[in-house]
PDB file of N, CA and C in Angstrom:
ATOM      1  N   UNK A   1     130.339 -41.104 163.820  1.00  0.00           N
ATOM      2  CA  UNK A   1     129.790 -40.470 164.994  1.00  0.00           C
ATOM      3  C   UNK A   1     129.620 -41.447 166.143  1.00  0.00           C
ATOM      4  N   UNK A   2     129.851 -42.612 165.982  1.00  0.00           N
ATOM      5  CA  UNK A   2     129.190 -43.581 166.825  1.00  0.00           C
ATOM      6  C   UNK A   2     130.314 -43.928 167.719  1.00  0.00           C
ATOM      7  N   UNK A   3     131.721 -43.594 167.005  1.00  0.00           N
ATOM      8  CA  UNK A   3     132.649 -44.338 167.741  1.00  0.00           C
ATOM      9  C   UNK A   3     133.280 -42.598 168.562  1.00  0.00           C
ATOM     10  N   UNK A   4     132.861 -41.577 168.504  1.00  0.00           N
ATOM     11  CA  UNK A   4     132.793 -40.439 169.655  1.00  0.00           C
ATOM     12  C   UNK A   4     131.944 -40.877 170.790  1.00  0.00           C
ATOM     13  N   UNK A   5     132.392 -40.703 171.899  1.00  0.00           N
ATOM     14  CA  UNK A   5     131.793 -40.997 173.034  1.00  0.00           C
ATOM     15  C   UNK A   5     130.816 -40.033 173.374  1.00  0.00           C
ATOM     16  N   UNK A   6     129.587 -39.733 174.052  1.00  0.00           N
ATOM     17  CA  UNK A   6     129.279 -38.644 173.999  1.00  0.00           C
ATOM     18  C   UNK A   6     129.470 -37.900 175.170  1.00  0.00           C
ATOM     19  N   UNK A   7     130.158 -38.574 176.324  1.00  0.00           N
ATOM     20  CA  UNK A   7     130.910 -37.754 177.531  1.00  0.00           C
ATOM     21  C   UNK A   7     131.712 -36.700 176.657  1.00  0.00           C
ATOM     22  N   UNK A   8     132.567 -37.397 175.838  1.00  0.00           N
ATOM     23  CA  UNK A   8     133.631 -36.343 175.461  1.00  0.00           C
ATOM     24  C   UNK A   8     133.346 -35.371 174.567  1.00  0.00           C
ATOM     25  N   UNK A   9     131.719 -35.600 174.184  1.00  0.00           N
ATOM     26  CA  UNK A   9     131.486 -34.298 173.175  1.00  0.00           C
ATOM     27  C   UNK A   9     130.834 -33.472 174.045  1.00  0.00           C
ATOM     28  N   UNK A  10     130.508 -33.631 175.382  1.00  0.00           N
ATOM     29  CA  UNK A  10     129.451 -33.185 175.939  1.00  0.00           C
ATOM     30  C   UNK A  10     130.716 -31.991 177.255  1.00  0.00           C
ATOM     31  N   UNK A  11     131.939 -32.462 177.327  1.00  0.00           N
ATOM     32  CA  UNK A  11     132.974 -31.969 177.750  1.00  0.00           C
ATOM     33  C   UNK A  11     133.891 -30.614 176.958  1.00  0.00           C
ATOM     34  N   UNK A  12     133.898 -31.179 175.594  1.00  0.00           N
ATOM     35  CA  UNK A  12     134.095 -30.516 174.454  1.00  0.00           C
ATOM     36  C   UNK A  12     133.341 -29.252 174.800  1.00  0.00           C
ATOM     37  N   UNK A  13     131.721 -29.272 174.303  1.00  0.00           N
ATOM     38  CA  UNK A  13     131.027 -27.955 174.521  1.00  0.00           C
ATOM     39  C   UNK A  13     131.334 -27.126 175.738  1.00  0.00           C
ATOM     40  N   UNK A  14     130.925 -27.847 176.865  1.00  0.00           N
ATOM     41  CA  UNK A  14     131.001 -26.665 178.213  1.00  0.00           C
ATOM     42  C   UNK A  14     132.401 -26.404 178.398  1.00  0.00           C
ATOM     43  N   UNK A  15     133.371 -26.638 177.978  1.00  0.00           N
ATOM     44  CA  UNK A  15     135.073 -26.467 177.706  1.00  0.00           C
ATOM     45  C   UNK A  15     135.377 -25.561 176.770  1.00  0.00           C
ATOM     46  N   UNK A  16     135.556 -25.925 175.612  1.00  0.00           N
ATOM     47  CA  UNK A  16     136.224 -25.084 174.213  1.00  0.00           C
ATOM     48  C   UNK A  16     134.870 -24.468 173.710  1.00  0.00           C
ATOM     49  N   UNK A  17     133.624 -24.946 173.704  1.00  0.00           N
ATOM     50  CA  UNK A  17     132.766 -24.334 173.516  1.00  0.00           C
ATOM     51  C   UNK A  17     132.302 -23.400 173.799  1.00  0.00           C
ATOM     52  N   UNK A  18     132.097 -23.136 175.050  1.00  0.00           N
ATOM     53  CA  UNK A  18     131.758 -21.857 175.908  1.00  0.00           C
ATOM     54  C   UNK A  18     133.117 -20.773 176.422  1.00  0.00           C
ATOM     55  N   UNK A  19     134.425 -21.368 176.124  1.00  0.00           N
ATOM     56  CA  UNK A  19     135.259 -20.647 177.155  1.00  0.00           C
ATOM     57  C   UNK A  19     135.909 -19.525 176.184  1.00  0.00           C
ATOM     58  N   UNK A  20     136.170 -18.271 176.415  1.00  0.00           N
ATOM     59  CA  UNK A  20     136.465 -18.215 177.491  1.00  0.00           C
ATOM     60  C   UNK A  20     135.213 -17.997 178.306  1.00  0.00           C
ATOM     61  N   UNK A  21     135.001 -17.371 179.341  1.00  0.00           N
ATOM     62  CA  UNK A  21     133.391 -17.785 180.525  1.00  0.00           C
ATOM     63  C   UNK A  21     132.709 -16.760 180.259  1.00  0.00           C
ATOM     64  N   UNK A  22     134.110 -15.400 180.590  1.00  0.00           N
ATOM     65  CA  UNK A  22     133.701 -14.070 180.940  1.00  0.00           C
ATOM     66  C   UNK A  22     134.154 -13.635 179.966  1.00  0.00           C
ATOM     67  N   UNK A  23     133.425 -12.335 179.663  1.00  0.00           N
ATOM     68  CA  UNK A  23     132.023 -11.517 180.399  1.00  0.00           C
ATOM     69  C   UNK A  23     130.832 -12.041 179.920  1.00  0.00           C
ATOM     70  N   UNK A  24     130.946 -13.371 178.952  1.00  0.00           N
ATOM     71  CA  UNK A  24     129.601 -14.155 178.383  1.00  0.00           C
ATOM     72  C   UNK A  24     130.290 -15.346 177.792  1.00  0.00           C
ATOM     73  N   UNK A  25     129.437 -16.643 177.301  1.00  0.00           N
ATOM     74  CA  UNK A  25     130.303 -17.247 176.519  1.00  0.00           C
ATOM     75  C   UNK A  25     130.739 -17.341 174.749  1.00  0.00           C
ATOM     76  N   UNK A  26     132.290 -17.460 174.819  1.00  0.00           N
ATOM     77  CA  UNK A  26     132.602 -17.067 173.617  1.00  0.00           C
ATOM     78  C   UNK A  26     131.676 -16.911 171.838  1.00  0.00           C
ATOM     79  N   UNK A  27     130.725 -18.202 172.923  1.00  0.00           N
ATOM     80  CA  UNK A  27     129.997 -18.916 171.573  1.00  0.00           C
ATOM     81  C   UNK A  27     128.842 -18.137 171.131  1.00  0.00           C
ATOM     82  N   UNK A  28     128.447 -17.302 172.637  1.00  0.00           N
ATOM     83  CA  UNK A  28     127.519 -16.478 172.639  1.00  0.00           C
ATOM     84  C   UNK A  28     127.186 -15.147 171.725  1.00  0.00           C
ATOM     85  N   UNK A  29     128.633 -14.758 172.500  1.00  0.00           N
ATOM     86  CA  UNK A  29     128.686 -13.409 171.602  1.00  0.00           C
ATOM     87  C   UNK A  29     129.063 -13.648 170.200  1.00  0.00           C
ATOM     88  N   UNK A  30     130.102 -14.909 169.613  1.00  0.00           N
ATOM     89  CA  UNK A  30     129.758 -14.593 167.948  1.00  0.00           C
ATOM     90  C   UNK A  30     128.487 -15.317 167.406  1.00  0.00           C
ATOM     91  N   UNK A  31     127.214 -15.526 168.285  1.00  0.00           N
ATOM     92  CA  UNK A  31     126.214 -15.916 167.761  1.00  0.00           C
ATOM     93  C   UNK A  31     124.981 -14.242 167.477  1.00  0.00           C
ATOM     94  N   UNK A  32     125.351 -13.722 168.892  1.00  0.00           N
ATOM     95  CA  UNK A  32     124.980 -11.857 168.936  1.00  0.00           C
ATOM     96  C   UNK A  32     125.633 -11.189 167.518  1.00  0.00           C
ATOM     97  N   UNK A  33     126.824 -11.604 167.294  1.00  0.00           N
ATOM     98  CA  UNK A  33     127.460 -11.096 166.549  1.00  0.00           C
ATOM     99  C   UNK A  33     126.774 -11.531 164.254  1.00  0.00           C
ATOM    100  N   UNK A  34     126.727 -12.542 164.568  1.00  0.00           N
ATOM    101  CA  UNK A  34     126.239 -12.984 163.450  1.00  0.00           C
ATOM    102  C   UNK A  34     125.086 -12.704 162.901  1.00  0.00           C
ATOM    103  N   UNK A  35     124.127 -12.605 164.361  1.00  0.00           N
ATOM    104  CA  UNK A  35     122.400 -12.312 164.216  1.00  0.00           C
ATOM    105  C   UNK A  35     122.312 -10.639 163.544  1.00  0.00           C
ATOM    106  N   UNK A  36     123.465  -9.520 164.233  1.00  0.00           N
ATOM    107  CA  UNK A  36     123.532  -8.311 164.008  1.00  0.00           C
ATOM    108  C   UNK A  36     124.333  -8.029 162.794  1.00  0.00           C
ATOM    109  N   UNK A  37     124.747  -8.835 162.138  1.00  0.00           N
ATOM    110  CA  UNK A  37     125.834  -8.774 161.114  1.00  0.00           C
ATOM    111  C   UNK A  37     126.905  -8.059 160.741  1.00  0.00           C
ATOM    112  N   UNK A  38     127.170  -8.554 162.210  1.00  0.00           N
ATOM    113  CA  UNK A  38     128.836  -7.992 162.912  1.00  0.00           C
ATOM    114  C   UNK A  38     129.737  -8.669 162.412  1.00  0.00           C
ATOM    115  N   UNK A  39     129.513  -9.812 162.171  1.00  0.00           N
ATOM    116  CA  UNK A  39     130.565 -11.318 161.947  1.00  0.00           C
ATOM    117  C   UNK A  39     130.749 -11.389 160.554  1.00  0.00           C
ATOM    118  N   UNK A  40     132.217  -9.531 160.313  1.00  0.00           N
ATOM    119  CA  UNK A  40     132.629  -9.849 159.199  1.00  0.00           C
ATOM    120  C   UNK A  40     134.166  -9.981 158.759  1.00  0.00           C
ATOM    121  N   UNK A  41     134.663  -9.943 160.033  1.00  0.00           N
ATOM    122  CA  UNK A  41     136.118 -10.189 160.243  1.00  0.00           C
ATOM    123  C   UNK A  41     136.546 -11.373 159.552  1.00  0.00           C
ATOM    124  N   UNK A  42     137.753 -12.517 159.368  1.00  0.00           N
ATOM    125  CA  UNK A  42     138.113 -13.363 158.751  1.00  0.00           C
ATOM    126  C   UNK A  42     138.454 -14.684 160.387  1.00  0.00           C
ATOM    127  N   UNK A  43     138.705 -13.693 161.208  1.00  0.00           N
ATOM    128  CA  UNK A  43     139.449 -14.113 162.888  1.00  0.00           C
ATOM    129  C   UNK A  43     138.024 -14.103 163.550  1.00  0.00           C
ATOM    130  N   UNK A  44     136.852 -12.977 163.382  1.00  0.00           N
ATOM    131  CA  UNK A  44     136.040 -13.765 163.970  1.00  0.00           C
ATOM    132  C   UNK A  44     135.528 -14.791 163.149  1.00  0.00           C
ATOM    133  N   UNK A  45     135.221 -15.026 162.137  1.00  0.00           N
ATOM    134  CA  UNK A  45     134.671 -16.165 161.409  1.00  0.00           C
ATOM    135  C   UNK A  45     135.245 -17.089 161.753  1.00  0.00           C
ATOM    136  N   UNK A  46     136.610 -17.401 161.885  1.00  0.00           N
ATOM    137  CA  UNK A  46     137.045 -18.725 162.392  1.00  0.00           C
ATOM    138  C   UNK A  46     136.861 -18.476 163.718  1.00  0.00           C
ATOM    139  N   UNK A  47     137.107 -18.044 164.637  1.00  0.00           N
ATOM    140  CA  UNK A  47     136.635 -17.878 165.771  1.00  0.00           C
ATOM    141  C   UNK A  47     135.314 -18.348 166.241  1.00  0.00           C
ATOM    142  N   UNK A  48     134.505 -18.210 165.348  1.00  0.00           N
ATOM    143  CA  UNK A  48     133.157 -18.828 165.584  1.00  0.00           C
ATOM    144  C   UNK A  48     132.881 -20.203 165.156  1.00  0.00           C
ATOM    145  N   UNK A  49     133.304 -20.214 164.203  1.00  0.00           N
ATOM    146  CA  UNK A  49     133.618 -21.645 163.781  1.00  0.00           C
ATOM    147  C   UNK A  49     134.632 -22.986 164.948  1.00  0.00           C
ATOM    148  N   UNK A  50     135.456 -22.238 165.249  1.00  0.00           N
ATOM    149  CA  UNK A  50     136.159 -23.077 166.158  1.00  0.00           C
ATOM    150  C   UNK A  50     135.512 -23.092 167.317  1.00  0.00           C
ATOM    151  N   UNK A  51     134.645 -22.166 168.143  1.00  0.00           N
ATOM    152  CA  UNK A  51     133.888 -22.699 168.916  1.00  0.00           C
ATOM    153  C   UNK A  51     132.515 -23.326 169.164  1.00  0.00           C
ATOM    154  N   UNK A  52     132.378 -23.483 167.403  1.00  0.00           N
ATOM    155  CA  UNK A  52     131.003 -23.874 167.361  1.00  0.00           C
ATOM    156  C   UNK A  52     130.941 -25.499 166.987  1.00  0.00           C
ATOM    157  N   UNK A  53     131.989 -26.045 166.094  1.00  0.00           N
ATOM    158  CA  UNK A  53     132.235 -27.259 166.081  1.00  0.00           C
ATOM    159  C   UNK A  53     131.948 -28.389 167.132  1.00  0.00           C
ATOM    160  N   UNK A  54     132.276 -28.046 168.543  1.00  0.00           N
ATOM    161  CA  UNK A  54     131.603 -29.087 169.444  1.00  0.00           C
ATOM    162  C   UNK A  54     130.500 -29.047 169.674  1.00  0.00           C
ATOM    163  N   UNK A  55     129.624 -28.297 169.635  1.00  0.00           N
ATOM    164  CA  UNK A  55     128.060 -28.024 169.646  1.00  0.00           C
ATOM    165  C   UNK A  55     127.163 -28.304 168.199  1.00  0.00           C
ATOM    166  N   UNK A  56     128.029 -28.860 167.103  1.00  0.00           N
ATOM    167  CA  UNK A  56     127.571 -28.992 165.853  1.00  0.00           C
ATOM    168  C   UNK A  56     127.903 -30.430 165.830  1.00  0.00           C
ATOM    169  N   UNK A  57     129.217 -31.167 166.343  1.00  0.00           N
ATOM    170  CA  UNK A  57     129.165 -32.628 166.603  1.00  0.00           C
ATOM    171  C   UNK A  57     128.372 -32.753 167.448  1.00  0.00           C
ATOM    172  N   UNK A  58     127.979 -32.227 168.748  1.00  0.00           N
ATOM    173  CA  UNK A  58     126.976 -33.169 169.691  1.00  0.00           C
ATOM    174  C   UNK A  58     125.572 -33.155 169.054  1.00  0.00           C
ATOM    175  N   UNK A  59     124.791 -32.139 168.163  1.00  0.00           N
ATOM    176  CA  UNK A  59     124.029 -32.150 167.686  1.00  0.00           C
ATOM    177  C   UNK A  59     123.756 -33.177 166.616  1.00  0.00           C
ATOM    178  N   UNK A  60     124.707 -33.191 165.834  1.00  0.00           N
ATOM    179  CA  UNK A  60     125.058 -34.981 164.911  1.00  0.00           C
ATOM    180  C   UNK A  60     124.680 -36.133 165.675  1.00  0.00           C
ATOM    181  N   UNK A  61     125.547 -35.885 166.679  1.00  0.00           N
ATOM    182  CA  UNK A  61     125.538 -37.027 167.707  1.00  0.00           C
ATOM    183  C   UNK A  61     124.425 -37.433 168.145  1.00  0.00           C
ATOM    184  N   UNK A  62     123.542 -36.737 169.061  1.00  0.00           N
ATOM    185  CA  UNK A  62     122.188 -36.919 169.472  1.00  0.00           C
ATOM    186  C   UNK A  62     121.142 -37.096 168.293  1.00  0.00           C
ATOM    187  N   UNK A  63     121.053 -36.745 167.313  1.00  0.00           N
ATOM    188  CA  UNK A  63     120.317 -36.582 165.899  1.00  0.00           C
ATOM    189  C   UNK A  63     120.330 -38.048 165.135  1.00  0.00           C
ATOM    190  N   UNK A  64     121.867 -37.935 165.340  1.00  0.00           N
ATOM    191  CA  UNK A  64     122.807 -39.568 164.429  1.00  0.00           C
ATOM    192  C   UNK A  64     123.372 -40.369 164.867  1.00  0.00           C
ATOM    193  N   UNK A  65     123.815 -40.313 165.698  1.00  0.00           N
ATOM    194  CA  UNK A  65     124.558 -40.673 166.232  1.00  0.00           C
ATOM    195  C   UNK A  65     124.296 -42.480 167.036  1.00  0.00           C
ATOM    196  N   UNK A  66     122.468 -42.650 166.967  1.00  0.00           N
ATOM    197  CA  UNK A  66     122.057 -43.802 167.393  1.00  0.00           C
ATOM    198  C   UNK A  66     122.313 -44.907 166.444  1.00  0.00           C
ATOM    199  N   UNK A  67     122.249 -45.908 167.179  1.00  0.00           N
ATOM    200  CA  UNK A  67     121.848 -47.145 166.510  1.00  0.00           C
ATOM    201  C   UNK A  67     120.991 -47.386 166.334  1.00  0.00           C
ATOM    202  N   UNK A  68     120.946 -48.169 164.512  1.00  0.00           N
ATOM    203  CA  UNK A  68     119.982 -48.747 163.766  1.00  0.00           C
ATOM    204  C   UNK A  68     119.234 -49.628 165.043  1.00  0.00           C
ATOM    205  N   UNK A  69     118.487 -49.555 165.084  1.00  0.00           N
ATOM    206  CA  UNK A  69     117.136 -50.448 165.450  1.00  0.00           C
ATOM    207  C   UNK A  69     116.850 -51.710 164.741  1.00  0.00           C
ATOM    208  N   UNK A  70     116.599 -52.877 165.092  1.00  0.00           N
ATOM    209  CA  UNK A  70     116.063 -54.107 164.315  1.00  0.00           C
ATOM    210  C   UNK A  70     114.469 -53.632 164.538  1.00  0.00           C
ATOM    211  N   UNK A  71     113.674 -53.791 162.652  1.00  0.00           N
ATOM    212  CA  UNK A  71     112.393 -53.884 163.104  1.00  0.00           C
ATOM    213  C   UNK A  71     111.298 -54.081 163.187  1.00  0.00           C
TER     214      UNK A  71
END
């Protein structure tokens, strides 16, 4: 995690994460979708998965992503 930059995870999300824009973002609605237990397709499941991956590394990232501390 350390050697991801976090510009580029942080580009990642508001990019592949959110897009497409309209009429909400992608990530949005299969999160609506999951809460209502809509999300039982095979295309949305990966679908959600593929846009949820950059928002699941930056969360690593910020979480883990630091350096050990001397202490």
């Amino acid at each position: 995690m350390q050697r991801i930059p976090l510009a580029v995870l942080v580009l990642l999300c508001l990019t592949l994460g959110l897009a497409p824009f309209t009429p909400e973002p992608h990530i949005w609605e299969k999160l609506r979708m999951l809460a209502a237990g809509e999300l039982t397709k095979i295309v949305d499941v990966f679908d959600f998965l593929f846009h949820g991956v950059p928002w699941v590394l930056l969360a690593l990232k910020l979480l883990y992503g630091r350096k050990p501390t001397d202490g």
